[in-house]
N, C-alpha and C. Protein backbone atom coordinates (compact mmCIF):
# COMPACT_ATOMS: atom_id res chain seq x y z
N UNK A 1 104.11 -30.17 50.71
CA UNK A 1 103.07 -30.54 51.66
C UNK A 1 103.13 -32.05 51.88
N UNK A 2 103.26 -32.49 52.92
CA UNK A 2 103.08 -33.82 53.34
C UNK A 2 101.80 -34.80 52.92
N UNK A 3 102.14 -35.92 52.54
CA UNK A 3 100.80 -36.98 52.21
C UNK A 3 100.01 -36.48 53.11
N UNK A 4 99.00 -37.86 52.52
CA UNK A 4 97.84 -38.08 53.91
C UNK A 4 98.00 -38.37 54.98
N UNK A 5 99.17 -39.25 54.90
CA UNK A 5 99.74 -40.13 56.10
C UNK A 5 100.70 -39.14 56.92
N UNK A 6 101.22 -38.35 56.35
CA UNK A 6 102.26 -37.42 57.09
C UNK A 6 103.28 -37.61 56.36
N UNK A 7 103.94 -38.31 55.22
CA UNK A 7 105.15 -38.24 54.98
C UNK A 7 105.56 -37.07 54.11
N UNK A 8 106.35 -36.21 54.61
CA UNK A 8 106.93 -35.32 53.50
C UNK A 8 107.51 -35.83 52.23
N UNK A 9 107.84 -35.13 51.52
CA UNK A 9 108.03 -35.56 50.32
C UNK A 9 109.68 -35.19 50.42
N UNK A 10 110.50 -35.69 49.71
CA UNK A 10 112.34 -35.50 49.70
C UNK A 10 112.84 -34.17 49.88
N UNK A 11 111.43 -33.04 48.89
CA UNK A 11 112.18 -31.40 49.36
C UNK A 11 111.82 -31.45 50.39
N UNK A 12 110.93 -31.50 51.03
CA UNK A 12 110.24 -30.70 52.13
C UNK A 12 111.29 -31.39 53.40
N UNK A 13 112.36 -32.28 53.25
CA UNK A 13 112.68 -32.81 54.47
C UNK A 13 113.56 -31.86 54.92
N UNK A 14 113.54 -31.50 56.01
CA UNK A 14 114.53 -30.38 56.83
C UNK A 14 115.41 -31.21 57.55
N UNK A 15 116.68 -30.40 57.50
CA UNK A 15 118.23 -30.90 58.31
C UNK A 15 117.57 -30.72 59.41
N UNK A 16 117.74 -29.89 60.02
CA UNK A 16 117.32 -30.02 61.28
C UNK A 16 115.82 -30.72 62.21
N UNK A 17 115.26 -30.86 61.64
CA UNK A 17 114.14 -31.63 61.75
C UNK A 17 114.44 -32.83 61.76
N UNK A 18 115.15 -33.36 60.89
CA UNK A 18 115.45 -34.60 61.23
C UNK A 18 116.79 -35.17 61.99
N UNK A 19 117.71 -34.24 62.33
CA UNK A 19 118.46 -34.47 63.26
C UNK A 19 117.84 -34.00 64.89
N UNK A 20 117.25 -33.47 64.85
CA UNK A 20 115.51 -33.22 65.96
C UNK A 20 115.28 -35.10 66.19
N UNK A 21 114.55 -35.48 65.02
CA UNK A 21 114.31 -36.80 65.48
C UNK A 21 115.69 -38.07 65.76
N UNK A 22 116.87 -37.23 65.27
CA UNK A 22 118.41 -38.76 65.12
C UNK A 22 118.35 -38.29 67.26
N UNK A 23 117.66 -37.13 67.34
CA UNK A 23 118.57 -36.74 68.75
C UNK A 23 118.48 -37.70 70.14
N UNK A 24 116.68 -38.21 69.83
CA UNK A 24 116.73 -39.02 71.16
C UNK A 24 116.96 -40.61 70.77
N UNK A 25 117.85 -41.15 71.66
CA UNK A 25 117.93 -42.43 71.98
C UNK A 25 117.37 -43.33 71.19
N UNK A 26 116.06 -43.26 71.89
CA UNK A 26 115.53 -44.36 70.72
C UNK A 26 114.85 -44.76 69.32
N UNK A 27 114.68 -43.01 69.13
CA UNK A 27 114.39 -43.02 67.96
C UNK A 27 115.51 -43.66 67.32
N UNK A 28 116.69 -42.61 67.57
CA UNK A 28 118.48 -43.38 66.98
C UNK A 28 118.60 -44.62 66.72
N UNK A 29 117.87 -45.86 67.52
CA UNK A 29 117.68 -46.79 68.21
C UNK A 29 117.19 -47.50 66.67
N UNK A 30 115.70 -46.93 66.16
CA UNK A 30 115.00 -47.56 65.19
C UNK A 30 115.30 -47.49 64.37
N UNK A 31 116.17 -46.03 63.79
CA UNK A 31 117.08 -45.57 62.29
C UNK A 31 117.93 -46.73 62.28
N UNK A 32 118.66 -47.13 63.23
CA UNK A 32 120.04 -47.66 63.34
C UNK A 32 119.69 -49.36 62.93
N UNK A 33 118.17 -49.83 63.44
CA UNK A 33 118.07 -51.03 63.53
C UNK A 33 117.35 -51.87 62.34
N UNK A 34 117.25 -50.13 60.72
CA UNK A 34 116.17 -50.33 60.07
C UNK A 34 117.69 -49.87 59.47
N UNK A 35 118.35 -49.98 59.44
CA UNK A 35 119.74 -49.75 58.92
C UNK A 35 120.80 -50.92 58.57
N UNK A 36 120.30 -51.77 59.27
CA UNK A 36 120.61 -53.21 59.49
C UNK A 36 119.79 -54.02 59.12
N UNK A 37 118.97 -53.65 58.75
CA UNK A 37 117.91 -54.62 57.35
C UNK A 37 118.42 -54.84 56.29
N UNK A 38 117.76 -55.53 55.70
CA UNK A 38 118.07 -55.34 54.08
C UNK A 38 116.79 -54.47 53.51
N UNK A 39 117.52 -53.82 52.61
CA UNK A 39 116.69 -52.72 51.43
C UNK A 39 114.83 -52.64 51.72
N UNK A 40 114.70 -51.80 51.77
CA UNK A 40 112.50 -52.09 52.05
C UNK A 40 112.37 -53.09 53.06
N UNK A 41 113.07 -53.48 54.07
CA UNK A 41 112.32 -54.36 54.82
C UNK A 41 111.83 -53.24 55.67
N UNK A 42 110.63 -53.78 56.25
CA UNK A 42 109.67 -53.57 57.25
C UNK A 42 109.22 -53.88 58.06
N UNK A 43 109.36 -53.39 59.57
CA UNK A 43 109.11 -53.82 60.13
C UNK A 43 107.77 -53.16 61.16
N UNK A 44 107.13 -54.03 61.90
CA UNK A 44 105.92 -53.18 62.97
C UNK A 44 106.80 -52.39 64.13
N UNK A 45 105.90 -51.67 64.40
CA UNK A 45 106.77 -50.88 65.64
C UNK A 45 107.10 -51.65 67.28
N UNK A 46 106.12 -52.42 66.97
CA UNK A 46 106.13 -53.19 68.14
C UNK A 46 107.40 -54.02 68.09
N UNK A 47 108.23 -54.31 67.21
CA UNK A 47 108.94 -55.82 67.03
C UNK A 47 110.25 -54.56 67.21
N UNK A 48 110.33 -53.64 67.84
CA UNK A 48 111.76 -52.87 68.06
C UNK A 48 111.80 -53.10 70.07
N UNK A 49 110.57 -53.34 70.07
CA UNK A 49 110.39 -54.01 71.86
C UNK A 49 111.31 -52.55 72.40
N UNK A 50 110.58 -51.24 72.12
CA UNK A 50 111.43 -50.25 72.98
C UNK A 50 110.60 -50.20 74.09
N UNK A 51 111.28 -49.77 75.37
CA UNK A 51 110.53 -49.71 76.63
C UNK A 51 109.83 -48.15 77.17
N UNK A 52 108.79 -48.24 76.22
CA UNK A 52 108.02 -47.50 76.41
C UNK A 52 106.43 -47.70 76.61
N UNK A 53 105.39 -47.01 77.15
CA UNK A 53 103.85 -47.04 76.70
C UNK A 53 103.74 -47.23 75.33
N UNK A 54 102.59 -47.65 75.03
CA UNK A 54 101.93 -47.12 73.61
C UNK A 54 101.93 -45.87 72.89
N UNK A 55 101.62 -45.24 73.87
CA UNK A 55 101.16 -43.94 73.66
C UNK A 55 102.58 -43.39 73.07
N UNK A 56 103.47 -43.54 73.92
CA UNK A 56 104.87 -42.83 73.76
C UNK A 56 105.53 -43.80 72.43
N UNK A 57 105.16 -44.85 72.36
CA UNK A 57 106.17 -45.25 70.81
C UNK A 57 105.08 -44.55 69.96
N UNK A 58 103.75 -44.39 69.97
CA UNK A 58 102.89 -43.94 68.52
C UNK A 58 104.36 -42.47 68.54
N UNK A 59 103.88 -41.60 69.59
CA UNK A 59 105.02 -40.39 69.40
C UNK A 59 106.10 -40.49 68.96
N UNK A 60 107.31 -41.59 69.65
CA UNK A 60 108.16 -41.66 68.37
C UNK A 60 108.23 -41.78 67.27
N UNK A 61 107.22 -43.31 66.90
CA UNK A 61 107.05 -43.03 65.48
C UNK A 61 106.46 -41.99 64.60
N UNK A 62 105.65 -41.34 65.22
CA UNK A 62 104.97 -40.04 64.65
C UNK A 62 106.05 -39.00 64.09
N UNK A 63 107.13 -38.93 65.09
CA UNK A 63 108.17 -37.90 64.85
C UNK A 63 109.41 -38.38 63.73
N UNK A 64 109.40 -39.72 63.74
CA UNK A 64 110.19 -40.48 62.73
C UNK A 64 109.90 -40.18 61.14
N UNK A 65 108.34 -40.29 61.40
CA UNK A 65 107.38 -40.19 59.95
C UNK A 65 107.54 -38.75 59.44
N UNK A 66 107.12 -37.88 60.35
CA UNK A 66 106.95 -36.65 59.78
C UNK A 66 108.07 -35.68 59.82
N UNK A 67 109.52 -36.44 60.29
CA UNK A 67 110.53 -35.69 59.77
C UNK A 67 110.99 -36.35 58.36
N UNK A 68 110.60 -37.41 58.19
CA UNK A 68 110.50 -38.17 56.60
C UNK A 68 111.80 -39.06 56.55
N UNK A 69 112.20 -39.36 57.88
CA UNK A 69 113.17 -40.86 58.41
C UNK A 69 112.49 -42.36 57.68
N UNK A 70 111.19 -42.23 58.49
CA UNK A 70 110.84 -43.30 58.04
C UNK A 70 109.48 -43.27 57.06
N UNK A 71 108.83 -44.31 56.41
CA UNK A 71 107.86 -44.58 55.65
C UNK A 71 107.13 -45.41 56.60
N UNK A 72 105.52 -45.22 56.93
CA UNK A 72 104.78 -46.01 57.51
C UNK A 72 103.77 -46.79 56.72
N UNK A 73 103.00 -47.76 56.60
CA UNK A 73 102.11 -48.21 55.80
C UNK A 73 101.30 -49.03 57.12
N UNK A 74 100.15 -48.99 56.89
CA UNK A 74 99.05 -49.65 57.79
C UNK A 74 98.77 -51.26 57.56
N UNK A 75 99.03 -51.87 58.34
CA UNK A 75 99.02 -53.70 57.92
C UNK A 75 97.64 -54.17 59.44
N UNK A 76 96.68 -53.90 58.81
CA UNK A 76 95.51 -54.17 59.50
C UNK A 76 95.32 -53.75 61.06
N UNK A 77 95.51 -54.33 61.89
CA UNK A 77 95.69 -53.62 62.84
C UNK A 77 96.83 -52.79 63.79
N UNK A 78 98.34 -53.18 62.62
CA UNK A 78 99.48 -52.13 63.38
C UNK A 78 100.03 -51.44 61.67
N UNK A 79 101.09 -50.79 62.44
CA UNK A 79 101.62 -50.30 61.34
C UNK A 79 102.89 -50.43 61.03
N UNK A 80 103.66 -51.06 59.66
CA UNK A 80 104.87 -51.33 59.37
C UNK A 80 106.02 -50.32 58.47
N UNK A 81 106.99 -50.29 59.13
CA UNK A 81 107.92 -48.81 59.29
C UNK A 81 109.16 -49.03 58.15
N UNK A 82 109.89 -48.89 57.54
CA UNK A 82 110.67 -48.85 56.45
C UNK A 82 111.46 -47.24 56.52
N UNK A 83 112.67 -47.53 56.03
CA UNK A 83 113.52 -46.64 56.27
C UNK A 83 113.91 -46.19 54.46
N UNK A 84 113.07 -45.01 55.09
CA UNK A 84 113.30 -43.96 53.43
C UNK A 84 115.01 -43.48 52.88
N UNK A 85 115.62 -44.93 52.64
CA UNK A 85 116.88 -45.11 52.26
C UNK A 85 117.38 -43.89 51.05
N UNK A 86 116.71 -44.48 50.01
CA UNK A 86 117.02 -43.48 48.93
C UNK A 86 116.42 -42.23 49.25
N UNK A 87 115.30 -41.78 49.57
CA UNK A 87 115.16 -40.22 50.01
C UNK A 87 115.81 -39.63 50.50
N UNK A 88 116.76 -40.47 51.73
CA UNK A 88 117.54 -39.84 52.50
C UNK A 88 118.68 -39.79 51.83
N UNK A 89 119.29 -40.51 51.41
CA UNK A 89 120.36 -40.52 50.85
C UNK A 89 120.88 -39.06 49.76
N UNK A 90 119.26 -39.02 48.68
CA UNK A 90 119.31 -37.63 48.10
C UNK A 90 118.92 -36.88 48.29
N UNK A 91 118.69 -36.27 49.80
CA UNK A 91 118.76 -35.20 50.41
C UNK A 91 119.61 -34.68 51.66
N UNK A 92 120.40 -36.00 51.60
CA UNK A 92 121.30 -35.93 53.02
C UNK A 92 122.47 -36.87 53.01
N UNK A 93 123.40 -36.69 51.88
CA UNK A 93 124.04 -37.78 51.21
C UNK A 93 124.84 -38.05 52.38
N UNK A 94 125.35 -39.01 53.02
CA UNK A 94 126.07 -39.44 53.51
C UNK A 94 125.45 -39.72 55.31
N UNK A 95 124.43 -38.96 55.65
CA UNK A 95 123.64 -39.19 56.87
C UNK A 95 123.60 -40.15 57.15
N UNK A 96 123.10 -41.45 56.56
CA UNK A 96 122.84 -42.89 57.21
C UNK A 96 124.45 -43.39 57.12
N UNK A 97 125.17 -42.89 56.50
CA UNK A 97 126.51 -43.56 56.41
C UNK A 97 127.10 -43.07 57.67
N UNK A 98 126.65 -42.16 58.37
CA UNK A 98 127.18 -41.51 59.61
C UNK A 98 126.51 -42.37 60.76
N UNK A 99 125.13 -42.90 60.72
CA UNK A 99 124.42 -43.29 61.76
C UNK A 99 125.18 -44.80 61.35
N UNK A 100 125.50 -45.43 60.59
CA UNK A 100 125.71 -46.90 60.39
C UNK A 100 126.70 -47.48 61.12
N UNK A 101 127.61 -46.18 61.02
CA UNK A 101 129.32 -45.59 61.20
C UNK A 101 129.30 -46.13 62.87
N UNK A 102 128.57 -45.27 63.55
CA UNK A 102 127.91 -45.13 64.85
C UNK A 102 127.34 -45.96 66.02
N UNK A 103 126.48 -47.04 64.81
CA UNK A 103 125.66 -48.24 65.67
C UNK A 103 126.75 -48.97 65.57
């Protein structure tokens, strides 16, 4: 069962669910660019400047979170996004090595 926040936990993450979220553009876009961080960095959703509404990045990120891509945490009035490196890694060994491959 997923947190409070929505994040699944490492079993609960589904292959396909989360290749659901690698599928559009820009989600790809935020994996790829939180891939190119260093380790736990975090960033707000806003500072990926995708060209969308509001409304439509909360949805991406919503779909990021709750396929268990990313980790969200609340920083007062936005929210800062981190890429569930090691989760993914031991449940999908080699996945980000494919998206890294890619960008």
């Amino acid at each position: 069962m997923p947190d409070a926040e929505g994040h699944p936990s490492t079993g609960e993450m589904d292959l396909r669910t989360v290749l659901g979220a690698l599928a559009d553009p820009l989600r790809y876009g935020v994996v790829a660019a939180l891939l190119r961080e260093g380790e736990g960095a975090a960033r707000t959703c806003a500072s990926f400047n995708l060209p969308v509404s509001k409304s439509t990045l909360t949805h991406h990120f919503r779909v990021l979170r709750e396929s268990g891509l990313i980790r969200q945490v609340d920083r007062g009035n936005s929210r800062a996004a981190t890429l569930r490196r090691e989760d993914l890694d031991q449940r999908f060994p080699g996945l980000l090595d494919l998206v890294r491959a890619d960008s």
